[in-house]
N, C-alpha and C. Protein backbone atom coordinates (compact mmCIF):
# COMPACT_ATOMS: atom_id res chain seq x y z
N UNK A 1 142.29 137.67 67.15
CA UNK A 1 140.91 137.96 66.80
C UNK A 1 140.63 139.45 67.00
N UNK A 2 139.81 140.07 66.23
CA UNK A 2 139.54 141.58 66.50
C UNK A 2 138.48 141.46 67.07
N UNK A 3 138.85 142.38 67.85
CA UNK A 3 137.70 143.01 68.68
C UNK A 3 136.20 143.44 68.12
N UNK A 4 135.52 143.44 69.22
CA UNK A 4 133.60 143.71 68.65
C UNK A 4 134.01 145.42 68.95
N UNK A 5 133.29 146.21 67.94
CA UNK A 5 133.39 147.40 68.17
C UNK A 5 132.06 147.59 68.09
N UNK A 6 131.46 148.45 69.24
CA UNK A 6 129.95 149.10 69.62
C UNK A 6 129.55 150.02 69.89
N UNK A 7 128.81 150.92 69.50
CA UNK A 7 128.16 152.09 69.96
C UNK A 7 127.13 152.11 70.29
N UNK A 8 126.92 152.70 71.79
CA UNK A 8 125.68 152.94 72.68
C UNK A 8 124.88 154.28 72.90
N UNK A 9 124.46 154.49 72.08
CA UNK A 9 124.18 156.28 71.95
C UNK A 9 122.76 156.56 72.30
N UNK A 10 122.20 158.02 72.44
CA UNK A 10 120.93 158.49 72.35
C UNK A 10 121.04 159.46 71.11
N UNK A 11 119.81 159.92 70.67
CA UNK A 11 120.07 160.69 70.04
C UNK A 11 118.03 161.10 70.39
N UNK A 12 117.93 163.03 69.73
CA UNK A 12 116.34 163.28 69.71
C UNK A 12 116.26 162.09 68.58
N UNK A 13 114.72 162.54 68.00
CA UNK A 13 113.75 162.19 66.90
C UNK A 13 114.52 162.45 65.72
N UNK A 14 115.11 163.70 66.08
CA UNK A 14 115.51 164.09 64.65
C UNK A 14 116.82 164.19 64.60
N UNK A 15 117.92 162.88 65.56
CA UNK A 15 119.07 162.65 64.75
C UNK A 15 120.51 163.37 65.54
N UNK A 16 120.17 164.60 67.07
CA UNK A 16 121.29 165.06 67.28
C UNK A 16 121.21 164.07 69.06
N UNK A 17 122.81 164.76 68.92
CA UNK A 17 123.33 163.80 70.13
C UNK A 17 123.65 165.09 71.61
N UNK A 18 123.27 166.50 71.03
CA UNK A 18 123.53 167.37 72.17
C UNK A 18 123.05 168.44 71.49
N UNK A 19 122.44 169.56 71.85
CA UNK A 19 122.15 170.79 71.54
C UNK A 19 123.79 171.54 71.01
N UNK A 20 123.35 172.25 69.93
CA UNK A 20 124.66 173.19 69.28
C UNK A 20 125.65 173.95 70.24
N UNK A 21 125.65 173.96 71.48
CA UNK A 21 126.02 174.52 72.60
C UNK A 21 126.66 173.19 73.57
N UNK A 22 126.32 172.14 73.08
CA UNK A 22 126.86 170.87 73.62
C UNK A 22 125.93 170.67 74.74
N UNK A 23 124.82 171.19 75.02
CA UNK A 23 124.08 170.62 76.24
C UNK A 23 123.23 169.64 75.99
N UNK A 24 122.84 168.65 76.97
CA UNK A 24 122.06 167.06 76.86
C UNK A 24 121.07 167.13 77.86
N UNK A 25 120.70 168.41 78.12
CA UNK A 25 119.50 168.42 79.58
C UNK A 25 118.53 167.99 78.51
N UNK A 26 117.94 167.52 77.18
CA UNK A 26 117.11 167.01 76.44
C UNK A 26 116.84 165.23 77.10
N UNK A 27 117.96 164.99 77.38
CA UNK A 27 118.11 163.57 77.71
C UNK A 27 117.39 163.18 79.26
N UNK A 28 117.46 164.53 79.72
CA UNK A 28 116.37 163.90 81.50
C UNK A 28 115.68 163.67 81.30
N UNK A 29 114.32 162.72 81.88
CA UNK A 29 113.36 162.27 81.64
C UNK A 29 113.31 161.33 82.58
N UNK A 30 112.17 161.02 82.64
CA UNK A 30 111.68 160.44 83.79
C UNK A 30 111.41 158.76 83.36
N UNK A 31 112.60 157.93 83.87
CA UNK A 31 112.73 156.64 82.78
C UNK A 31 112.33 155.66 83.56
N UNK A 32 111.33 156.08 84.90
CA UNK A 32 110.63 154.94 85.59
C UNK A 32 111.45 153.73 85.78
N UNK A 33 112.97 154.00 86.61
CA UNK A 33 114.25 153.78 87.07
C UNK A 33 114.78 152.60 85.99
N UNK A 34 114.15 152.32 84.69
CA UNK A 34 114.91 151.12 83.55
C UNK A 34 115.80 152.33 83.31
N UNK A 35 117.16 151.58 82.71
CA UNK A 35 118.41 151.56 82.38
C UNK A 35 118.83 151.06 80.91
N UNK A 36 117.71 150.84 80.06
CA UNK A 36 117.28 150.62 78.63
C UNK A 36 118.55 149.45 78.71
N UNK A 37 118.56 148.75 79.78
CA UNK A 37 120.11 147.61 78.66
C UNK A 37 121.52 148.29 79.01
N UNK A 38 121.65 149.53 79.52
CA UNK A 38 123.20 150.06 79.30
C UNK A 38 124.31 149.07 80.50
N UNK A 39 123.32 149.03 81.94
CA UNK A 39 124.69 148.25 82.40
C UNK A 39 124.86 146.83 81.90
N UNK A 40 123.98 145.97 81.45
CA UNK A 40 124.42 144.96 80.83
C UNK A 40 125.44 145.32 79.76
N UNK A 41 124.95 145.94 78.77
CA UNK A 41 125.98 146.21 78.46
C UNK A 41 127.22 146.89 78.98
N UNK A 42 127.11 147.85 79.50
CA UNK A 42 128.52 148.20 79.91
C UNK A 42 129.58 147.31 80.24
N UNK A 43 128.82 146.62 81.29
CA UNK A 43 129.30 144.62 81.80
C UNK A 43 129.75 144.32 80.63
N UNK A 44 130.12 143.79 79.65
CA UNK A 44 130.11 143.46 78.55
C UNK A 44 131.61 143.99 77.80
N UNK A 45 131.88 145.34 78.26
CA UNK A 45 132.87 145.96 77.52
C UNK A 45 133.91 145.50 78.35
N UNK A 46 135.23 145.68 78.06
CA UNK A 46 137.00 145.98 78.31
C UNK A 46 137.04 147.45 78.16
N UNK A 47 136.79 147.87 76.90
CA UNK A 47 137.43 148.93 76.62
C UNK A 47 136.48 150.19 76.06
N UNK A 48 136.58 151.66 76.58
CA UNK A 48 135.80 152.49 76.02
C UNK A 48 136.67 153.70 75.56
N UNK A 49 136.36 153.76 74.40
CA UNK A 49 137.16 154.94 73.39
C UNK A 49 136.25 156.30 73.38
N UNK A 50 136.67 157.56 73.74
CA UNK A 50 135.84 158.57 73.39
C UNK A 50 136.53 159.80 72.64
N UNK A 51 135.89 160.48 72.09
CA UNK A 51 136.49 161.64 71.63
C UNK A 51 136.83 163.03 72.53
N UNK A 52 137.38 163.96 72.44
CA UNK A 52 137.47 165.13 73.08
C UNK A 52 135.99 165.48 73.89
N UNK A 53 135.52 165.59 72.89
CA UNK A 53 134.27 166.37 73.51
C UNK A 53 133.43 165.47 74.68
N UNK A 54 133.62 164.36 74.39
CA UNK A 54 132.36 163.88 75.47
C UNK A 54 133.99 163.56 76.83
N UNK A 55 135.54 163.34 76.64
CA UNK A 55 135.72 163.42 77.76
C UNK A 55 135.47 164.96 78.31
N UNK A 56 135.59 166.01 77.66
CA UNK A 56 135.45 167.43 78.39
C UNK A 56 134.27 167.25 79.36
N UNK A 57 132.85 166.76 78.36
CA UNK A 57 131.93 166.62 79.16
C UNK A 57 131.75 165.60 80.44
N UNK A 58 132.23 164.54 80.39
CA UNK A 58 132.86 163.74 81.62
C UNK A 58 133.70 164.49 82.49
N UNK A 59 135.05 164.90 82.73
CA UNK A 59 135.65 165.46 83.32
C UNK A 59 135.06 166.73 83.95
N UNK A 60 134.12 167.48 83.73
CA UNK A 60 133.22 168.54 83.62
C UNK A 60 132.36 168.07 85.05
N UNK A 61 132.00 167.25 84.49
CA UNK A 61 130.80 166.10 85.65
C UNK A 61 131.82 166.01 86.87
N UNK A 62 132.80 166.03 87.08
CA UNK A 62 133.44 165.73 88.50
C UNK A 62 133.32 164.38 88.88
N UNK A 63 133.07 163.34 88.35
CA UNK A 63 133.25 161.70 88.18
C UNK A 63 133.34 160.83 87.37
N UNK A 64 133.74 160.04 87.82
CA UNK A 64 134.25 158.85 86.94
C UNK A 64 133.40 157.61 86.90
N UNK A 65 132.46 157.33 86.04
CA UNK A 65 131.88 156.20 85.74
C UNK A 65 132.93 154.94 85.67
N UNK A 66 133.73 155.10 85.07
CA UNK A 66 133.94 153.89 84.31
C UNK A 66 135.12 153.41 84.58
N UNK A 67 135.40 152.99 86.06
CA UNK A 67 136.46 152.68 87.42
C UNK A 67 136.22 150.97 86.22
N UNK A 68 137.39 150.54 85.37
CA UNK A 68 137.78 149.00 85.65
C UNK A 68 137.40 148.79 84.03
N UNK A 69 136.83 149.89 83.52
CA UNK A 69 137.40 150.12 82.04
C UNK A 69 138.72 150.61 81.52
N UNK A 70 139.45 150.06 81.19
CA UNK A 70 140.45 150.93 79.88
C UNK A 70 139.42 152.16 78.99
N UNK A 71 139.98 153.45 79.76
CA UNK A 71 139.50 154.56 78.65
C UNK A 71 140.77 155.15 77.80
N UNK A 72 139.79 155.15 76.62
CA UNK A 72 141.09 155.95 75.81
C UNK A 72 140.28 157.32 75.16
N UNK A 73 140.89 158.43 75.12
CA UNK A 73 140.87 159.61 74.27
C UNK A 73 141.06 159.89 73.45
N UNK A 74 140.32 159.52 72.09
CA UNK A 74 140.83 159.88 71.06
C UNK A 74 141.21 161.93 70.82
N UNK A 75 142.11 162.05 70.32
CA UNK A 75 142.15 163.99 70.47
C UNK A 75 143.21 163.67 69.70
N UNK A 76 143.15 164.98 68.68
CA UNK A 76 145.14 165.48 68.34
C UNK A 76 145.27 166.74 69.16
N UNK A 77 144.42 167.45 69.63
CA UNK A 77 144.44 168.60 70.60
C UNK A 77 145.22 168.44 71.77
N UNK A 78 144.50 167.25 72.66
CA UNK A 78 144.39 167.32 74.43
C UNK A 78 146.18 166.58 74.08
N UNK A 79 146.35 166.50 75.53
CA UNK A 79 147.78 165.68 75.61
C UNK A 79 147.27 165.36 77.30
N UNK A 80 148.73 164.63 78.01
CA UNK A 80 148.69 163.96 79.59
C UNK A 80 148.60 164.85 80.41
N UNK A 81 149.11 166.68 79.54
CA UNK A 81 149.08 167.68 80.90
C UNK A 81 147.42 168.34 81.05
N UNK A 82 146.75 167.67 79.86
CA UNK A 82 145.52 167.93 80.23
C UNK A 82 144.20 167.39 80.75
N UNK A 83 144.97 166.19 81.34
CA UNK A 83 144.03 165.46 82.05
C UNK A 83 143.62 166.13 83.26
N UNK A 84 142.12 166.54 83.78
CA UNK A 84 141.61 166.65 84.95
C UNK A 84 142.42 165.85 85.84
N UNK A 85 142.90 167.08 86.97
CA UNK A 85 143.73 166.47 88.30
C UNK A 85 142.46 164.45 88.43
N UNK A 86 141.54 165.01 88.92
CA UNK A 86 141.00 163.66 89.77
C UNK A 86 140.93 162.79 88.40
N UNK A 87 141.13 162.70 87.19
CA UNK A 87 141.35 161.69 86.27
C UNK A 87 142.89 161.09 86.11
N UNK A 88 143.80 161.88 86.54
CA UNK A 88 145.14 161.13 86.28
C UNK A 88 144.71 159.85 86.49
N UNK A 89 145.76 159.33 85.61
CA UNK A 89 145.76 157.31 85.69
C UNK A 89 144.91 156.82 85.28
N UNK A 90 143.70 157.23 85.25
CA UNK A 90 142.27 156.58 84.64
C UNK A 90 142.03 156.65 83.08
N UNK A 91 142.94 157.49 82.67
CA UNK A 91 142.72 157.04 80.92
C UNK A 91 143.96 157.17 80.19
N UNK A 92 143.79 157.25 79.16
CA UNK A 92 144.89 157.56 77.85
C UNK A 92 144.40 158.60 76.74
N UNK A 93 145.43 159.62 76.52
CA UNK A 93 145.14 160.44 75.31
C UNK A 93 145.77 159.84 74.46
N UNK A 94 145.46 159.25 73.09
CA UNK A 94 145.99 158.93 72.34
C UNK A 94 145.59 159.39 70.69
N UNK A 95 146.28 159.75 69.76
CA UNK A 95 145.66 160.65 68.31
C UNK A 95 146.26 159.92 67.25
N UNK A 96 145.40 158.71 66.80
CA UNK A 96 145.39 157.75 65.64
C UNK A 96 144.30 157.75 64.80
N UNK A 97 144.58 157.39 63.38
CA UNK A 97 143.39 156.20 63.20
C UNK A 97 142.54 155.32 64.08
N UNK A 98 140.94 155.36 63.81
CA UNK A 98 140.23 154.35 64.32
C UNK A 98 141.15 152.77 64.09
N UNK A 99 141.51 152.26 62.48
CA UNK A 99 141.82 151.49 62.59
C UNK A 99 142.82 150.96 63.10
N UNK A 100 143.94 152.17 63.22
CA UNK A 100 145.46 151.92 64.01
C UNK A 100 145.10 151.41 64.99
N UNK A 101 144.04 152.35 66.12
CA UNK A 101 143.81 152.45 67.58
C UNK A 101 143.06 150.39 67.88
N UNK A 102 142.34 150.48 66.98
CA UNK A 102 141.62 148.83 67.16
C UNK A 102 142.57 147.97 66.85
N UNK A 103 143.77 147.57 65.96
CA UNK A 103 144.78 146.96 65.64
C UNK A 103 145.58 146.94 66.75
N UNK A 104 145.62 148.20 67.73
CA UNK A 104 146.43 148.28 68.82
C UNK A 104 146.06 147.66 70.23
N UNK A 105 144.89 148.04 70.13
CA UNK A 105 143.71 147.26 71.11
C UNK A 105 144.06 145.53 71.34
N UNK A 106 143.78 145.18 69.78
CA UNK A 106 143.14 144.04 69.63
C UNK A 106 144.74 142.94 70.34
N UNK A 107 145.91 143.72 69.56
CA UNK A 107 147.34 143.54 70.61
C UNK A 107 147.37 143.29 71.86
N UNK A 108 146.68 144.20 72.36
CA UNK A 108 146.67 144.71 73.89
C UNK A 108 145.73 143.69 75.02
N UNK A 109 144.86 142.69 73.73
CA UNK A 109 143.71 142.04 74.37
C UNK A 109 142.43 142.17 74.63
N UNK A 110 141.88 143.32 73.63
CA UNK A 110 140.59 144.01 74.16
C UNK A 110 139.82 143.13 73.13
N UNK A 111 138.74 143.03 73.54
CA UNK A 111 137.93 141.78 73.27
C UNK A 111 136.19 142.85 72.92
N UNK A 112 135.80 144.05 73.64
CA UNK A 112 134.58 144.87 73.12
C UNK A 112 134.90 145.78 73.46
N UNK A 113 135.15 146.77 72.73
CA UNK A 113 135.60 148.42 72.83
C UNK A 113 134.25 148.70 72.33
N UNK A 114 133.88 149.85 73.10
CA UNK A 114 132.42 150.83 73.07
C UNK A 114 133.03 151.83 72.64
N UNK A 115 132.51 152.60 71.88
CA UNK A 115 132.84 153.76 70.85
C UNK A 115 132.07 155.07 71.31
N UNK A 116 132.18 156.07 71.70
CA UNK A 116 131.11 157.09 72.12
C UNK A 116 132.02 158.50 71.63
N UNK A 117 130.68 159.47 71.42
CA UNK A 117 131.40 160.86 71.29
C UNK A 117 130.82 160.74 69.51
N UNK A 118 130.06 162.11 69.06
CA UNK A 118 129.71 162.40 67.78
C UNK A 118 130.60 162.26 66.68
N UNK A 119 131.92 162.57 66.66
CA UNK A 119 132.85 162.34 65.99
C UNK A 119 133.86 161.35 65.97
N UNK A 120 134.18 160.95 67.31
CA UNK A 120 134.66 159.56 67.03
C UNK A 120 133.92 158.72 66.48
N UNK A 121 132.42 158.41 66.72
CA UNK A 121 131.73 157.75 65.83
C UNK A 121 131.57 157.67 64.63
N UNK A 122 131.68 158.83 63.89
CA UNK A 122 131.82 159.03 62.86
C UNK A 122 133.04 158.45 62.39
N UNK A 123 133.62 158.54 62.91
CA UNK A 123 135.32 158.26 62.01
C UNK A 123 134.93 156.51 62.23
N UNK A 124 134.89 156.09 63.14
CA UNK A 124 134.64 154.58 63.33
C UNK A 124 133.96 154.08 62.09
N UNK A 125 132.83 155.13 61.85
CA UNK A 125 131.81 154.36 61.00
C UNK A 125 132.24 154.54 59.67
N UNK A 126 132.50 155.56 59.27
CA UNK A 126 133.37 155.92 57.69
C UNK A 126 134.55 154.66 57.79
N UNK A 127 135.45 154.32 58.85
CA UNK A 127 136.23 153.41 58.78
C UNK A 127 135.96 152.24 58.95
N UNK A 128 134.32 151.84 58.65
CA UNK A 128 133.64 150.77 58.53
C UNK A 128 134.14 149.46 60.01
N UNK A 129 134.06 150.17 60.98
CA UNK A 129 134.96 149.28 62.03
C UNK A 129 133.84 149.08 63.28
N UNK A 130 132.55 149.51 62.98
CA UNK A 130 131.26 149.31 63.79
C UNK A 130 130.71 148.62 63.88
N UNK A 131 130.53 147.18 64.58
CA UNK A 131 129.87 145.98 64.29
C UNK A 131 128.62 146.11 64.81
N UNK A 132 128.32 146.74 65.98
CA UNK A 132 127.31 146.79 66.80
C UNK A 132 126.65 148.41 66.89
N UNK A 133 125.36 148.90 66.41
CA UNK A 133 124.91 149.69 66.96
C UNK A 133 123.48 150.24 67.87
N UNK A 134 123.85 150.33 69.30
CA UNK A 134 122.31 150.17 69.80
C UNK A 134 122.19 152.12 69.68
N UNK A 135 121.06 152.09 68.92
CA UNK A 135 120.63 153.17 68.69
C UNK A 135 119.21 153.53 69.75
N UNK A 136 119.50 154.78 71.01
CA UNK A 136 118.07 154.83 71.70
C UNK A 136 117.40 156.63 71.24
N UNK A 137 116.33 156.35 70.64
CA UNK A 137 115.99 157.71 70.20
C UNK A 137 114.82 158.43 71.32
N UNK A 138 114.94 159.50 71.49
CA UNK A 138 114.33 159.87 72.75
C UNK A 138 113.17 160.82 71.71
N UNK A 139 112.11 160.47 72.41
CA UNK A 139 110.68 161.47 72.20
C UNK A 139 110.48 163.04 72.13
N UNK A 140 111.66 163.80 71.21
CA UNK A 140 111.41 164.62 71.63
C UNK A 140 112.62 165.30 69.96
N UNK A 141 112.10 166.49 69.65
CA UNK A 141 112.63 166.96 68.13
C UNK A 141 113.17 168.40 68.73
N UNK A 142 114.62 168.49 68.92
CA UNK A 142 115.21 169.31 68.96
C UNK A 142 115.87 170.54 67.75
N UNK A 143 115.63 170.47 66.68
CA UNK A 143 115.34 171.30 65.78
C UNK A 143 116.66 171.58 64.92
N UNK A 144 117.61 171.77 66.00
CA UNK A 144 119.14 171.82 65.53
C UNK A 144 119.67 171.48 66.48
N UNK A 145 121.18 170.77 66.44
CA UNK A 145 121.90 170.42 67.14
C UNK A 145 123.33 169.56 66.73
N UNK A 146 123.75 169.05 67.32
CA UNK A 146 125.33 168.08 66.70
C UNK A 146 124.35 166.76 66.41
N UNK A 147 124.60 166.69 65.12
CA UNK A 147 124.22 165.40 65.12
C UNK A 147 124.94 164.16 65.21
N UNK A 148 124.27 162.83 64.81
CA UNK A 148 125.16 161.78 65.55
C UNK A 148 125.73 161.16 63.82
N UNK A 149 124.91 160.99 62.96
CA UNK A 149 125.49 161.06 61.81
C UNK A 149 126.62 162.22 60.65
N UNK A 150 126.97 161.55 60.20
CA UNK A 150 127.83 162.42 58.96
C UNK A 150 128.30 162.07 57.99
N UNK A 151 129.11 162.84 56.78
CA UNK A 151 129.64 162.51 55.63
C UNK A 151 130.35 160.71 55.52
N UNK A 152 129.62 160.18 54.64
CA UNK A 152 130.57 159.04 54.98
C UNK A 152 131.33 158.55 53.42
N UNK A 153 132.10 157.78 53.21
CA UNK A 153 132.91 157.58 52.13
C UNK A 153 132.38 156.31 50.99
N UNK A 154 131.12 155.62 51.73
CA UNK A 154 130.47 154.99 51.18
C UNK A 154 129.09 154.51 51.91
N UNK A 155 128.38 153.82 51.58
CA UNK A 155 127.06 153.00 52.39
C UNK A 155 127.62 152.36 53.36
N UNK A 156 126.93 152.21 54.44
CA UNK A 156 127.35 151.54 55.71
C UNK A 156 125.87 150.76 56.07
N UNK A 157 126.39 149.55 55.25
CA UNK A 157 125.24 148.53 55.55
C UNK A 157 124.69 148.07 56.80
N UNK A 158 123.76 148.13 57.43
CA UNK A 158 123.53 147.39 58.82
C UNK A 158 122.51 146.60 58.40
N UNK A 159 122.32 145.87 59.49
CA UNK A 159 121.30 144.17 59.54
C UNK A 159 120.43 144.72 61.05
N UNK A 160 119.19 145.11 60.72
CA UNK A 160 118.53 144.86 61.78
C UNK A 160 118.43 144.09 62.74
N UNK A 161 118.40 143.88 63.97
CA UNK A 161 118.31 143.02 65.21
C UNK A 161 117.24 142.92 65.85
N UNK A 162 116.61 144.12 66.50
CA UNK A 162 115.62 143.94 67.06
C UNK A 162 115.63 145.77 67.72
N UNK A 163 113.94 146.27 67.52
CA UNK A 163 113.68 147.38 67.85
C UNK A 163 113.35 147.24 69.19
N UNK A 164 113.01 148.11 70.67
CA UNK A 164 112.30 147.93 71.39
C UNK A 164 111.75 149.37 72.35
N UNK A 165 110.58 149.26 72.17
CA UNK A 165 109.64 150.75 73.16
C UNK A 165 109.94 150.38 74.50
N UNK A 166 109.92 151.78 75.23
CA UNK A 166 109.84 151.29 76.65
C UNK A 166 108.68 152.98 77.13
N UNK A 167 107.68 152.55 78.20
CA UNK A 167 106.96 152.97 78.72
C UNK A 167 107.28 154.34 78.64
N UNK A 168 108.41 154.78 78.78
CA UNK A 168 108.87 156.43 78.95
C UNK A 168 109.01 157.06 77.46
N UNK A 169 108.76 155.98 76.74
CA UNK A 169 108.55 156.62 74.83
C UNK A 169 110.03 156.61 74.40
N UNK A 170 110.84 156.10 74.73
CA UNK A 170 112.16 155.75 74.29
C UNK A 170 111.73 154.57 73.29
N UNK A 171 112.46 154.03 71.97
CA UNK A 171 112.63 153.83 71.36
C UNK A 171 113.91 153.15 71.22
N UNK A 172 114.41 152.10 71.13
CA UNK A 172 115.63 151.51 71.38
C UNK A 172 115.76 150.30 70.31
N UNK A 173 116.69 150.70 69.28
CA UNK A 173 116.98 149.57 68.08
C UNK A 173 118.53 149.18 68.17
N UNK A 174 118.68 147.66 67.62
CA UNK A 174 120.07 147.66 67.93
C UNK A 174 120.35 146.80 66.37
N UNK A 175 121.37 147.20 65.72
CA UNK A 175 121.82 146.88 64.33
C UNK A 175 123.16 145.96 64.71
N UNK A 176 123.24 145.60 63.89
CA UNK A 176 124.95 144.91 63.56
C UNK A 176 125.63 145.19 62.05
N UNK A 177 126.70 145.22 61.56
CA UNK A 177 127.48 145.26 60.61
C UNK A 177 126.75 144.67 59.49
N UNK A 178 126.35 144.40 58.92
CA UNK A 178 126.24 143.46 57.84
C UNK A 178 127.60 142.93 56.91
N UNK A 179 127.84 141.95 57.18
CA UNK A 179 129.13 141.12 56.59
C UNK A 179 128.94 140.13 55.43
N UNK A 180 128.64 140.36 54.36
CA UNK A 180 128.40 139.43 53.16
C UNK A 180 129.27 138.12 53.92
N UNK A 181 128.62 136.82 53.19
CA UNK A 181 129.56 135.81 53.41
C UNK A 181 130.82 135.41 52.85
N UNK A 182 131.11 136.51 51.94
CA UNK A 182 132.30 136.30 51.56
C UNK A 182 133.84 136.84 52.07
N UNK A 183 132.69 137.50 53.26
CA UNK A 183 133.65 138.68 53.75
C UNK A 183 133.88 138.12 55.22
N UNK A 184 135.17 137.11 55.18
CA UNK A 184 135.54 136.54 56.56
C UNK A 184 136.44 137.38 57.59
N UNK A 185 137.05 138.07 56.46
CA UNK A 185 138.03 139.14 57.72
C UNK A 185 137.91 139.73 58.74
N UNK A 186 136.48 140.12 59.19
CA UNK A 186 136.63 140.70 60.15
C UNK A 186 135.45 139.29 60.96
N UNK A 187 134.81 138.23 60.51
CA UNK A 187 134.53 137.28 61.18
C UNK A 187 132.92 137.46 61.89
N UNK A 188 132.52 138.78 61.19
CA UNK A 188 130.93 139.02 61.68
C UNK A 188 131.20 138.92 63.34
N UNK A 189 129.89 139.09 64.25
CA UNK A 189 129.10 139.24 65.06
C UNK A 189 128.40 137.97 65.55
């Protein structure tokens, strides 16, 4: 069976996931201690895939969230001699296809891989391999920045789920794949 593939992202009003400089101090805010849903979800995952940039920005941070996840790195850049000393053992650099990397997964036993990082997402989503997306948009229009969308190779249908506000003006929608019924292969959501 293949795996559920998900992305848990923020993004401003207007669509970016970090200032052009890669900074996310946009994202503090005062969230009157809710957790919009993330550790349930997190609970939820096996496996979390990221791209270069958001491990730099992890490794950067001097900790490790995600003790009892399988992390993997997507990069053709980084390699094993560039893992942060206090990360040895805690992840994998690996430089595939989205779909290779989920085919390899799904081998391996991973049952919900979380997808994060502006460009790995992207490639996920052009490679139509995104079943789940909780999208949280934060109150606030940063003007320019990396955004979380990009070029894609066709329409990427989603099925609404359910939107939801929370007191701090967050904004939180979560989509799924849309899978015609004729389309059993990947077995929907």
């Amino acid at each position: 069976m293949h795996p559920k593939v998900s992305v848990y992202i923020a993004t401003s009003l207007d669509g970016f996931i970090a200032r052009l400089d890669g900074r996310l101090d946009w994202l503090e805010h005062d969230s009157g201690g809710e957790d919009y849903g993330f550790q349930n979800f997190f609970d939820s995952i096996d496996t979390r895939v990221m791209g270069r940039g958001t491990y730099e920005f992890v490794a950067a941070s001097g900790e490790w969230p995600y003790e009892g996840k399988r992390t993997i790195v997507l990069s053709s850049t980084l390699n094993d001699r560039d893992v942060a000393e206090h990360l040895v053992g805690k992840l994998e650099i690996l430089s595939m296809e989205p779909v290779d990397l989920v085919e390899l997964l799904a081998g391996a036993g991973a049952r919900h891989i979380y997808v994060d990082g502006g460009i790995t997402v992207q490639r996920f989503l052009r490679a139509v391999l995104v079943d789940e997306l909780i999208l949280s948009r934060m109150p606030v229009l940063l003007g320019s920045g990396i955004p979380l969308f990009g070029d894609l190779d066709a329409d990427v249908q989603l099925e609404h789920v359910e939107t939801q506000g929370f007191p701090s003006g967050l904004v939180q929608s979560r989509y799924r794949r849309y899978v015609p019924l004729s389309d059993s292969s990947r077995g929907g959501i």
